[in-house]
C-alpha atoms as a PDB file:
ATOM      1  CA  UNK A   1     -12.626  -2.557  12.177  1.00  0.00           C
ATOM      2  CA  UNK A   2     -11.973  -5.976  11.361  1.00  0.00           C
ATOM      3  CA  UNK A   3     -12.562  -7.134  14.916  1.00  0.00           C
ATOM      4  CA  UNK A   4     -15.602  -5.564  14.728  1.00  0.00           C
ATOM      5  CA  UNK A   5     -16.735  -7.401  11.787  1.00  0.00           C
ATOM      6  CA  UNK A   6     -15.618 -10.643  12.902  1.00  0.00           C
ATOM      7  CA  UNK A   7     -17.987 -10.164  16.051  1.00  0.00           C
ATOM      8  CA  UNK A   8     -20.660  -9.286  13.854  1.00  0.00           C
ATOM      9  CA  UNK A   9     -20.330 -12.343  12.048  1.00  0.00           C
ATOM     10  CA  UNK A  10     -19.734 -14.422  15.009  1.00  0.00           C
ATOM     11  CA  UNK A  11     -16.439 -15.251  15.827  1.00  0.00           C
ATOM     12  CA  UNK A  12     -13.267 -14.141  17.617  1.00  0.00           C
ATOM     13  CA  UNK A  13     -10.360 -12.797  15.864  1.00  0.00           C
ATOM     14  CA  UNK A  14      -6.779 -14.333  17.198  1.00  0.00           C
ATOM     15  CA  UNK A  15      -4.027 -11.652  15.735  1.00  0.00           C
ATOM     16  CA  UNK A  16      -0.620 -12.006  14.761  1.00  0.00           C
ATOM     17  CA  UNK A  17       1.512 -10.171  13.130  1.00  0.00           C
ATOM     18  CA  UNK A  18       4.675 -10.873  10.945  1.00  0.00           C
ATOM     19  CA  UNK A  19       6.544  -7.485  11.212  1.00  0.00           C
ATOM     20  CA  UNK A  20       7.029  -7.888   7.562  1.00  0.00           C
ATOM     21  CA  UNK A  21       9.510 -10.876   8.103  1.00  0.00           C
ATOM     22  CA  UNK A  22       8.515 -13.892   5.830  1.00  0.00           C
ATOM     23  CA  UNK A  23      10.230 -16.332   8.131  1.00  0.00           C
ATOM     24  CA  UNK A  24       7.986 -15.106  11.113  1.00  0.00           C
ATOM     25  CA  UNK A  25       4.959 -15.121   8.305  1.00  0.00           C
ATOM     26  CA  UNK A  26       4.826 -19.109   8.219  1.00  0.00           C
ATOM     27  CA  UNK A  27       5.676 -19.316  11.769  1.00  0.00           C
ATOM     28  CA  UNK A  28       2.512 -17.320  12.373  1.00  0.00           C
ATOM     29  CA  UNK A  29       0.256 -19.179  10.245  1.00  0.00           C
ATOM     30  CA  UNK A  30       1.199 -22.476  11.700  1.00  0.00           C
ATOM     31  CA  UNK A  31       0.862 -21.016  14.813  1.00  0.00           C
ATOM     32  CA  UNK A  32      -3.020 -20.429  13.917  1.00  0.00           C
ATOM     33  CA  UNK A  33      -3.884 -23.786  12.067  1.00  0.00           C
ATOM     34  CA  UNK A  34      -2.533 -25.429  14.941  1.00  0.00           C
ATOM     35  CA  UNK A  35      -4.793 -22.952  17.277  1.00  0.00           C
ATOM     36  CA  UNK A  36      -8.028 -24.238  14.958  1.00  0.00           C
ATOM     37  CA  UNK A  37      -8.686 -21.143  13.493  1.00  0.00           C
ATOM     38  CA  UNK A  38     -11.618 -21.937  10.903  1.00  0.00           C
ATOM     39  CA  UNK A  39     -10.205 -19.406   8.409  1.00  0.00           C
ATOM     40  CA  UNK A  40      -7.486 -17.008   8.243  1.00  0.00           C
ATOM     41  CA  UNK A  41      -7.121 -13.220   6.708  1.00  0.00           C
ATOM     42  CA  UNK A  42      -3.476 -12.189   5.778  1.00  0.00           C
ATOM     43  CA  UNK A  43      -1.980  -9.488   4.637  1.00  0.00           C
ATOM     44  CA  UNK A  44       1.126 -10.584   3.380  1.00  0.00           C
ATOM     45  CA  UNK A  45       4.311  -9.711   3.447  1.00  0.00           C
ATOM     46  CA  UNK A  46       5.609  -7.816  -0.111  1.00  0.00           C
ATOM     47  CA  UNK A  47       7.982  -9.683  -2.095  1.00  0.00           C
ATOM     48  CA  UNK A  48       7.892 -11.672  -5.555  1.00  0.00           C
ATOM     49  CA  UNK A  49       7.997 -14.926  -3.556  1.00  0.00           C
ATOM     50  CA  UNK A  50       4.630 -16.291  -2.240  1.00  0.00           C
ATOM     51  CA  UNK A  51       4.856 -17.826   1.521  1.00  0.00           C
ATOM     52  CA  UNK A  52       4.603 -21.166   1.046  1.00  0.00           C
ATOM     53  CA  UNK A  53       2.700 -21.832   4.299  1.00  0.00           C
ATOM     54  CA  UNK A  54       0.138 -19.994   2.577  1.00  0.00           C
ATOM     55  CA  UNK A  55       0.086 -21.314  -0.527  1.00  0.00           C
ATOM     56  CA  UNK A  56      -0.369 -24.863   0.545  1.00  0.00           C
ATOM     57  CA  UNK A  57      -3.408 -23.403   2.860  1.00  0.00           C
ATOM     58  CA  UNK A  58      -4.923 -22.545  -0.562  1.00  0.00           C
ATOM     59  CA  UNK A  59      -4.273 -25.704  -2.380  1.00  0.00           C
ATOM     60  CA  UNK A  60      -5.940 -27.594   0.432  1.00  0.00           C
ATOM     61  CA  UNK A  61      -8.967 -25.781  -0.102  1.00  0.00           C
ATOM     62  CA  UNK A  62      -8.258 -23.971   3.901  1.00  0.00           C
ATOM     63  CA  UNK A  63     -10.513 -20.724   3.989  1.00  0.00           C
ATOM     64  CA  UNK A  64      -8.523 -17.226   3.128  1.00  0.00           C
ATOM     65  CA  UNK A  65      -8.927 -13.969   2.288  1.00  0.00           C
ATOM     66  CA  UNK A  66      -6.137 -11.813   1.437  1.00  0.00           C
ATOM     67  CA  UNK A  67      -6.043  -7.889   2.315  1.00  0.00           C
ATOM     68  CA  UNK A  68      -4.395  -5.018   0.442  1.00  0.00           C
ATOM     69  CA  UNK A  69      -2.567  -6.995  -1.825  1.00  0.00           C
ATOM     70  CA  UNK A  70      -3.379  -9.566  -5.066  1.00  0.00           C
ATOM     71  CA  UNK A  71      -1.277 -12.443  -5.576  1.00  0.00           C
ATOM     72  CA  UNK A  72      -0.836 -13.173  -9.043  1.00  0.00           C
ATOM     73  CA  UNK A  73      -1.529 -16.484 -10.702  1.00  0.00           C
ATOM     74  CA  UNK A  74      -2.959 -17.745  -7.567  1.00  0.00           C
ATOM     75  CA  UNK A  75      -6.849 -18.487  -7.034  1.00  0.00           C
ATOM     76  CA  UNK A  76      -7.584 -17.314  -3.777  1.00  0.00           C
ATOM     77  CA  UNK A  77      -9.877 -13.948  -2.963  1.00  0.00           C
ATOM     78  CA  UNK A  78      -8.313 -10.956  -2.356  1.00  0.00           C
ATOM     79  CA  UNK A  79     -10.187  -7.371  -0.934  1.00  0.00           C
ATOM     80  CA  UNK A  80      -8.102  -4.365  -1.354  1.00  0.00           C
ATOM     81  CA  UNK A  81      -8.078  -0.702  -2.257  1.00  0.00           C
ATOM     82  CA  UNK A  82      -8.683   0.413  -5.985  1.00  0.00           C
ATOM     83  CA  UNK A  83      -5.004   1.814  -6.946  1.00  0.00           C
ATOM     84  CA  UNK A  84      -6.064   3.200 -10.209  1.00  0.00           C
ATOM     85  CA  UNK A  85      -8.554   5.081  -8.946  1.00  0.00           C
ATOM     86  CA  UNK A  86      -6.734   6.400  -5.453  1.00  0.00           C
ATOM     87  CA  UNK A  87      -3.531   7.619  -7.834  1.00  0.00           C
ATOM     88  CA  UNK A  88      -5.858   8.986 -10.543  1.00  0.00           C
ATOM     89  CA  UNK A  89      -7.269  11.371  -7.517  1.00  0.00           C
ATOM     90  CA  UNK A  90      -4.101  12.280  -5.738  1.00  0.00           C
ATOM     91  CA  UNK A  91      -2.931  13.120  -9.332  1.00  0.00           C
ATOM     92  CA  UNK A  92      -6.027  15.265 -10.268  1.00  0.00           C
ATOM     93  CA  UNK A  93      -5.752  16.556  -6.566  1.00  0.00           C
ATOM     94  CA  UNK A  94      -1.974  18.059  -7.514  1.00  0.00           C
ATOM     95  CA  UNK A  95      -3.343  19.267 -10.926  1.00  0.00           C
ATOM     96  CA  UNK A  96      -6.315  21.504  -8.497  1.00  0.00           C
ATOM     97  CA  UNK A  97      -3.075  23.071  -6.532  1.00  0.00           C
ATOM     98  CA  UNK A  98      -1.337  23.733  -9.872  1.00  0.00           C
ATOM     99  CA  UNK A  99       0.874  21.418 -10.192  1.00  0.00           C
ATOM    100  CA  UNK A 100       1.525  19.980 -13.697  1.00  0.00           C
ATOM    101  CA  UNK A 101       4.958  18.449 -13.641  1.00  0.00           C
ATOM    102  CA  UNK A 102       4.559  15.700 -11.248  1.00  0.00           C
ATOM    103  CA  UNK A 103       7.130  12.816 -10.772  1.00  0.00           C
ATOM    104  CA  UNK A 104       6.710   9.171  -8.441  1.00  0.00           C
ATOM    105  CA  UNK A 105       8.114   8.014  -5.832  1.00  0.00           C
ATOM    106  CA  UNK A 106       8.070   4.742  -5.058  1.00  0.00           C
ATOM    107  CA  UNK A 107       9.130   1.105  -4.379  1.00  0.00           C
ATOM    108  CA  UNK A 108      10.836  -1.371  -6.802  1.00  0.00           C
ATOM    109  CA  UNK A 109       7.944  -3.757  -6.985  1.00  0.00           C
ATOM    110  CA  UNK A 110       9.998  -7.041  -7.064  1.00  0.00           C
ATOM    111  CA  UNK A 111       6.310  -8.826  -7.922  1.00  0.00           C
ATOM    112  CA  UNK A 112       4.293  -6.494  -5.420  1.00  0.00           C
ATOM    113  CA  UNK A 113       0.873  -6.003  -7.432  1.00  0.00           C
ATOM    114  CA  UNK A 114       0.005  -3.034  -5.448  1.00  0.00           C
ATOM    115  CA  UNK A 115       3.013  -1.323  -6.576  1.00  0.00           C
ATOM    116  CA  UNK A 116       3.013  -2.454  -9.810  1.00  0.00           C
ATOM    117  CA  UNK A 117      -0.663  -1.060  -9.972  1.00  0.00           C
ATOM    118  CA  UNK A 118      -0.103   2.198  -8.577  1.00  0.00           C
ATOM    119  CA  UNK A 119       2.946   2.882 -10.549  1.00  0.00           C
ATOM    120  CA  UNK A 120       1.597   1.485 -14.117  1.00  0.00           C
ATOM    121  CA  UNK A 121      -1.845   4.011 -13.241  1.00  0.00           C
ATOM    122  CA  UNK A 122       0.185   6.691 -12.441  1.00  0.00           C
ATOM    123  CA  UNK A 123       2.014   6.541 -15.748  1.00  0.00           C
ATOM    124  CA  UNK A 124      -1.353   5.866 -17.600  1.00  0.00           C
ATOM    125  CA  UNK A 125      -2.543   9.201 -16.265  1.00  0.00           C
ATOM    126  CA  UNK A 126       0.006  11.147 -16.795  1.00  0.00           C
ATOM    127  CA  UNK A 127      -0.499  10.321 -19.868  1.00  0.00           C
ATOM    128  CA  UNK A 128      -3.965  10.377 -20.262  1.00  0.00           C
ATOM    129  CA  UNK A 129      -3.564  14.190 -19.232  1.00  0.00           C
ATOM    130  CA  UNK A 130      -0.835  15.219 -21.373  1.00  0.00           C
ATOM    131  CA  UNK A 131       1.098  16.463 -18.468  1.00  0.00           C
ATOM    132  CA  UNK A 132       5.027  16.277 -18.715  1.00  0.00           C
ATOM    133  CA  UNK A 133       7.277  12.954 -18.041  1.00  0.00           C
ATOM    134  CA  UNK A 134       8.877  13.250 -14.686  1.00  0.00           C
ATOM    135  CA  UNK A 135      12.122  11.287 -14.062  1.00  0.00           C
ATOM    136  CA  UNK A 136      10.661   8.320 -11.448  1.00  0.00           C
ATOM    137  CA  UNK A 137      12.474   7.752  -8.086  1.00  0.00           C
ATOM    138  CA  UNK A 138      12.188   4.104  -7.557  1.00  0.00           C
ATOM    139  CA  UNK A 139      13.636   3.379  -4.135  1.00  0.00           C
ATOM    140  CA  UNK A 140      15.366  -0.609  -3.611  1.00  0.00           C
ATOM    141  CA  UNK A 141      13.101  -2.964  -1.779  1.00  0.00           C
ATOM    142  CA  UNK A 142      16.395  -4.493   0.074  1.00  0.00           C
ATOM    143  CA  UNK A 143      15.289  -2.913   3.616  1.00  0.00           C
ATOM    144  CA  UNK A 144      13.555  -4.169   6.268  1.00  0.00           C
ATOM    145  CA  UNK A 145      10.226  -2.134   5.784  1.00  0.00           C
ATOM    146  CA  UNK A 146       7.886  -2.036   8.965  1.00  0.00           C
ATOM    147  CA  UNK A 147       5.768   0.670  10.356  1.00  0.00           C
ATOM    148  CA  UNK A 148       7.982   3.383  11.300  1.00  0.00           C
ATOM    149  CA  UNK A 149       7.994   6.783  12.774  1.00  0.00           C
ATOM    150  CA  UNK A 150      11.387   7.384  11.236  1.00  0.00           C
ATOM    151  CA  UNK A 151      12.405   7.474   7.473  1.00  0.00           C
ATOM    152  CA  UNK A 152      14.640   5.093   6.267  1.00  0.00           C
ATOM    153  CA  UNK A 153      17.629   6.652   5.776  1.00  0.00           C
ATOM    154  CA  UNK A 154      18.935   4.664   2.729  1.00  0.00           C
ATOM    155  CA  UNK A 155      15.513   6.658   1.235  1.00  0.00           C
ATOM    156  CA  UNK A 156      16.318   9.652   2.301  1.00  0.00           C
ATOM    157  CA  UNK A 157      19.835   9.897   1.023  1.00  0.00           C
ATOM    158  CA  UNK A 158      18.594   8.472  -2.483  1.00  0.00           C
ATOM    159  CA  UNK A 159      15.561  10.831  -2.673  1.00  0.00           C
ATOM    160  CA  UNK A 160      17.753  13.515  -1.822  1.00  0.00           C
ATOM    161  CA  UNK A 161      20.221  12.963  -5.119  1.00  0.00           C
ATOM    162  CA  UNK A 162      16.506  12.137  -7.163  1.00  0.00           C
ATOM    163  CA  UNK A 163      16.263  15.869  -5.612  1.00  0.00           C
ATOM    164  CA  UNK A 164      19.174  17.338  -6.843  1.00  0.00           C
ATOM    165  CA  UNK A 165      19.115  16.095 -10.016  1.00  0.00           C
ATOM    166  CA  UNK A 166      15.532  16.975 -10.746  1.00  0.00           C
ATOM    167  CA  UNK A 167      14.181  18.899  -8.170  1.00  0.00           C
ATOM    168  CA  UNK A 168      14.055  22.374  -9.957  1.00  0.00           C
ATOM    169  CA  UNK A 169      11.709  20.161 -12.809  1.00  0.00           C
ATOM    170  CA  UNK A 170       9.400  18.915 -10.360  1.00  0.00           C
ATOM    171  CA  UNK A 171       6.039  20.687  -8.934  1.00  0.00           C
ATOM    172  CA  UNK A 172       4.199  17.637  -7.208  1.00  0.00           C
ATOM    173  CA  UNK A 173       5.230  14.189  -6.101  1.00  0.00           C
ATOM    174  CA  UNK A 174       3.439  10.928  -5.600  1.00  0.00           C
ATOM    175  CA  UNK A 175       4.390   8.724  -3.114  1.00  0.00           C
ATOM    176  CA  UNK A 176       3.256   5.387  -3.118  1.00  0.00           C
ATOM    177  CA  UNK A 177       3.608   4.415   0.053  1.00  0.00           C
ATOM    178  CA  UNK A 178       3.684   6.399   3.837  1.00  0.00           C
ATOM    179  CA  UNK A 179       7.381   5.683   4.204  1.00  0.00           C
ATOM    180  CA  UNK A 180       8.098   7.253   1.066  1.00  0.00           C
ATOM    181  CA  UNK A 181       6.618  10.642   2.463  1.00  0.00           C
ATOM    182  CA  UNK A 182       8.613  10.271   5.840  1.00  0.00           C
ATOM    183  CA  UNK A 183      11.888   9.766   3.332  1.00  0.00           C
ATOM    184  CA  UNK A 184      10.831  12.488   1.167  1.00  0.00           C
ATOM    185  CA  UNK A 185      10.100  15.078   3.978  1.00  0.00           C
ATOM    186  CA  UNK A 186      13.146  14.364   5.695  1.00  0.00           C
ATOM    187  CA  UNK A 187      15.434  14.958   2.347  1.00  0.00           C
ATOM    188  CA  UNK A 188      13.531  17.945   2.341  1.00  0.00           C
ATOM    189  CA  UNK A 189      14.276  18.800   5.581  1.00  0.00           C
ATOM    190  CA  UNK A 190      17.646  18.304   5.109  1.00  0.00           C
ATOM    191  CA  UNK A 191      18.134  20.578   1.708  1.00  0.00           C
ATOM    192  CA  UNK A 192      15.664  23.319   3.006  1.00  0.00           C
ATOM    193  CA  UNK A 193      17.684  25.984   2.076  1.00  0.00           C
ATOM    194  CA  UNK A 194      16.731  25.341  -1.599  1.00  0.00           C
ATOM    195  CA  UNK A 195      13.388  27.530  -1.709  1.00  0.00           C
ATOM    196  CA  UNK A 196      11.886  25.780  -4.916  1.00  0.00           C
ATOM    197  CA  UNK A 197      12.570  22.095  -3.345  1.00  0.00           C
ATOM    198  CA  UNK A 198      10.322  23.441  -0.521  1.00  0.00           C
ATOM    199  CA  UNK A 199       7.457  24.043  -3.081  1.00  0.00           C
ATOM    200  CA  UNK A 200       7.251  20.776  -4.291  1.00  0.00           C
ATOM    201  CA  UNK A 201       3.438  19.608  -2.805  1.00  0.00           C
ATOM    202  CA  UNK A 202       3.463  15.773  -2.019  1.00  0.00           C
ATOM    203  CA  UNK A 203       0.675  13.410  -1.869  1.00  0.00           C
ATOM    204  CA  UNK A 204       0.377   9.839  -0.731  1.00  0.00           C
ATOM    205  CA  UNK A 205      -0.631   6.829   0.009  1.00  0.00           C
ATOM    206  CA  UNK A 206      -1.834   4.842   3.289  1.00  0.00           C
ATOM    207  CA  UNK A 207      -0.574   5.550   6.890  1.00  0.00           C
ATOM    208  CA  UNK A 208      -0.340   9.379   6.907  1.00  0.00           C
ATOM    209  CA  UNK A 209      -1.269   9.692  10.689  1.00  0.00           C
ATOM    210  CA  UNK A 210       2.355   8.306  11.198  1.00  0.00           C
ATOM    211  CA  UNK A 211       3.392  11.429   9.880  1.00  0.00           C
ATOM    212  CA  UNK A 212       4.547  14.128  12.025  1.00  0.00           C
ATOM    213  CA  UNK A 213       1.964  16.894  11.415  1.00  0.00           C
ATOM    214  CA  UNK A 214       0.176  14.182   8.701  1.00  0.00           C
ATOM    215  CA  UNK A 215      -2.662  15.749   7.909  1.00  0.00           C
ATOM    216  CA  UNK A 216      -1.433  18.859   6.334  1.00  0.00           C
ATOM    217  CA  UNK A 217      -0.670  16.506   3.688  1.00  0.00           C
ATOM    218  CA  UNK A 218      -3.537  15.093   0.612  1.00  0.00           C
ATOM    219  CA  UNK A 219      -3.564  11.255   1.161  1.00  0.00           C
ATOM    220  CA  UNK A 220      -5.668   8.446   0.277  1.00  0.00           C
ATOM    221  CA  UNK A 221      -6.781   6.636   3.237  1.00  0.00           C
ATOM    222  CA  UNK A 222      -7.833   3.076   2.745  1.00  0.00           C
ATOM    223  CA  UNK A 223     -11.604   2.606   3.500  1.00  0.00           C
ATOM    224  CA  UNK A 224     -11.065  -0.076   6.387  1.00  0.00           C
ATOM    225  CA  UNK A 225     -14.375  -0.750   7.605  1.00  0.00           C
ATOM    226  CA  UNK A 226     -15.278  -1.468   4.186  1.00  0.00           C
ATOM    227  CA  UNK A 227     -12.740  -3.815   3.610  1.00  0.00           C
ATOM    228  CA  UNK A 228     -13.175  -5.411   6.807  1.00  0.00           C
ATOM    229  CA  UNK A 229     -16.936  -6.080   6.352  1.00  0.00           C
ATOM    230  CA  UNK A 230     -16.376  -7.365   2.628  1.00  0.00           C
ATOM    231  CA  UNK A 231     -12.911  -9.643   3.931  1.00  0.00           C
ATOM    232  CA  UNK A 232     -15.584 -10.983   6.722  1.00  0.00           C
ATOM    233  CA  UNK A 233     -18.023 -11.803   4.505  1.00  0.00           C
ATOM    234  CA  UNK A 234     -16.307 -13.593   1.558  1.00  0.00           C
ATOM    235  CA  UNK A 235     -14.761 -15.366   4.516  1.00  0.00           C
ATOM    236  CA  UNK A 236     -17.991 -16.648   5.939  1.00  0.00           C
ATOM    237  CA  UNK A 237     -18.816 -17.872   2.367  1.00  0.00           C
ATOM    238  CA  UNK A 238     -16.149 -20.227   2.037  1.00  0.00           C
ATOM    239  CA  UNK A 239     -16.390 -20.925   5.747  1.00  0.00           C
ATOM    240  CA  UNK A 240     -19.947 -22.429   5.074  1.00  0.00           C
ATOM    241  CA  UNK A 241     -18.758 -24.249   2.068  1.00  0.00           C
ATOM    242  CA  UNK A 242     -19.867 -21.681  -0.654  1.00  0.00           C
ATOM    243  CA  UNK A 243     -17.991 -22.474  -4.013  1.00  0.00           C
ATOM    244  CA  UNK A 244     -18.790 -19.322  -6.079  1.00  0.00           C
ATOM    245  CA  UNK A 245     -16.246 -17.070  -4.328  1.00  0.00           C
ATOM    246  CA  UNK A 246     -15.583 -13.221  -5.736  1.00  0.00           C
ATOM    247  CA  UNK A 247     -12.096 -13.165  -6.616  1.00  0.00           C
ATOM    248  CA  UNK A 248     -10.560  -9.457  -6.702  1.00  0.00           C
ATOM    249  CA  UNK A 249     -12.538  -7.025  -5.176  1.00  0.00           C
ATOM    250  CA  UNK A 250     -11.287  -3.148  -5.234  1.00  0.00           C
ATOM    251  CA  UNK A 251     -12.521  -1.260  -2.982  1.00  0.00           C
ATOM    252  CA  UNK A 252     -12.621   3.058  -3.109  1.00  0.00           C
ATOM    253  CA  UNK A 253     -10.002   4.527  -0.987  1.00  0.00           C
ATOM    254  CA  UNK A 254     -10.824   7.897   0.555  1.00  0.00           C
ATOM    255  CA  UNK A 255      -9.418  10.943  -0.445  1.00  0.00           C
ATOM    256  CA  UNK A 256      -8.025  13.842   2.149  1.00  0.00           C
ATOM    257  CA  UNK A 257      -6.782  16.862   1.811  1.00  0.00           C
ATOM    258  CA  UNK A 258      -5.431  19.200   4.178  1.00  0.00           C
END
C-alpha cells in the first residue's frame, strides 16, 4: 500500500527494515540519508528510548512521518491506528458472544504509546461497562520481538500460569498484540484438557493472518491503505516546505470477525 502511494505521489520508495533491533534502526537510517532519500517514514522500533538517529533527523528539520506508533514529547507527525476505538470494539465484540468477564493480555509498555493506549482504553471500558476486573497478564518486553510464526515461548509458559491461576474467572481475552494470540493459543494448546480454558474466546490486535487458521479469530486489522495515503501526504507537505503539519492522526482500524 505504501508503495503504491508513494508512486502516486511521485516517487520511489527504498525499504529497509530493522528487524526490531535498534542498533540496525540507525544503521538503516544512515544508510538512507546517505542514499538522498528526500524524506523518510519509520516505524520504529518499541522501547522507552527514542533512536537517536532519528531524533536528530527531526531536530534538523529532515522530513518524517512516523507509522503505528506516537513518540511522546517529540514534535514530529505521526499516522497510526485509533487504539481506543479498535479495543472499545473487540471489547463490545466479546460482550455480543457473551462474554462479560474479560481480562488483557499484553506487553509491559516500557514507554510504548500504543501499548500504553490500548491497555489504559481497555481499562476505561471495562469500566465504562460495569463489567468485572480481570487479573491483567502483562508479558516482559525483554525478548527479541519480530514477526513470527511461532509463539514465544517465555509467553507461553507465563500465560499458561496467568491460566491457571485465573483461567476458570475468565470468559474473553484481549490481546494486544498478534504474538500475544500465538502465545495464548499455544498455552492453550498445551492445557487442552481443561474444557473451560478452551472456552475462553480471544480477540486481537494486528497481524492475525500469521495465525495458523487466523481468521476464525475477531481482530482489528489496521486500515493500511489509509494510513499509507495519509503518511504520503503529510510527507509531501513537509517535502514542499509546508510548515502547518497535522501532528497525531488516528486512523479507524477495521474490525473482523470470524
Amino acid at each position: 500500500e505504501l508503495d503504491r502511494a508513494a508512486m502516486a505521489a511521485g516517487y520511489r520508495i527504498c525499504f529497509r527494515f530493522s528487524y526490531a533491533d535498534r542498533e540496525r534502526e540507525s544503521e538503516e537510517i544512515e544508510f538512507l540519508i546517505s542514499q538522498g532519500v528526500e524524506g523518510l517514514i519509520i516505524l520504529p522500533c518499541h522501547g522507552s528510548y527514542y533512536n537517536t538517529a532519528l531524533l536528530k533527523l527531526v531536530i534538523e528539520g529532515f522530513p518524517v512521518v512516523v507509522l503505528d506508533k506516537k513518540l511522546e514529547g517529540i514534535q514530529v507527525p505521526s499516522i497510526r491506528t485509533d487504539n481506543q476505538d479498535a479495543v472499545e470494539r473487540m471489547i463490545d465484540y466479546l460482550r455480543e458472544q457473551g462474554k462479560n468477564r474479560i481480562g488483557i493480555i499484553t506487553v509491559d509498555e516500557k514507554g510504548t504509546v500504543t501499548l500504553k493506549e490500548r491497555r489504559k482504553a481497555f481499562r476505561k471500558k471495562i469500566e465504562q461497562l460495569h463489567l468485572p476486573v480481570m487479573e491483567e497478564c502483562i508479558l516482559p518486553d525483554n525478548v527479541y520481538r519480530i514477526l513470527k510464526h511461532k509463539p514465544i515461548e517465555e509467553y507461553v509458559l507465563q500465560i499458561m500460569e496467568y491460566l491457571k491461576r485465573w483461567g476458570k474467572q475468565l470468559e474473553g481475552v484481549v490481546c494486544t498484540e498478534y504474538g500475544n494470540l500465538l502465545a495464548f493459543l499455544e498455552a492453550v494448546q498445551r492445557m487442552k484438557e481443561d474444557s473451560h480454558i478452551r472456552q475462553i474466546t480471544a480477540c486481537t490486535m494486528d497481524q492475525v493472518y500469521l495465525v495458523p487458521g487466523g481468521a476464525k479469530y475477531a481482530h482489528v486489522k489496521q486500515n493500511e491503505a489509509a494510513m499509507a495515503g495519509k503518511a504520503m501526504e503529510i510527507l509531501n507537505l513537509q517535502i514542499e516546505g509546508e510548515k502547518e503539519i497535522p501532528g497525531d492522526i488516528k486512523i479507524p482500524g477495521i474490525l473482523r470477525k470470524p
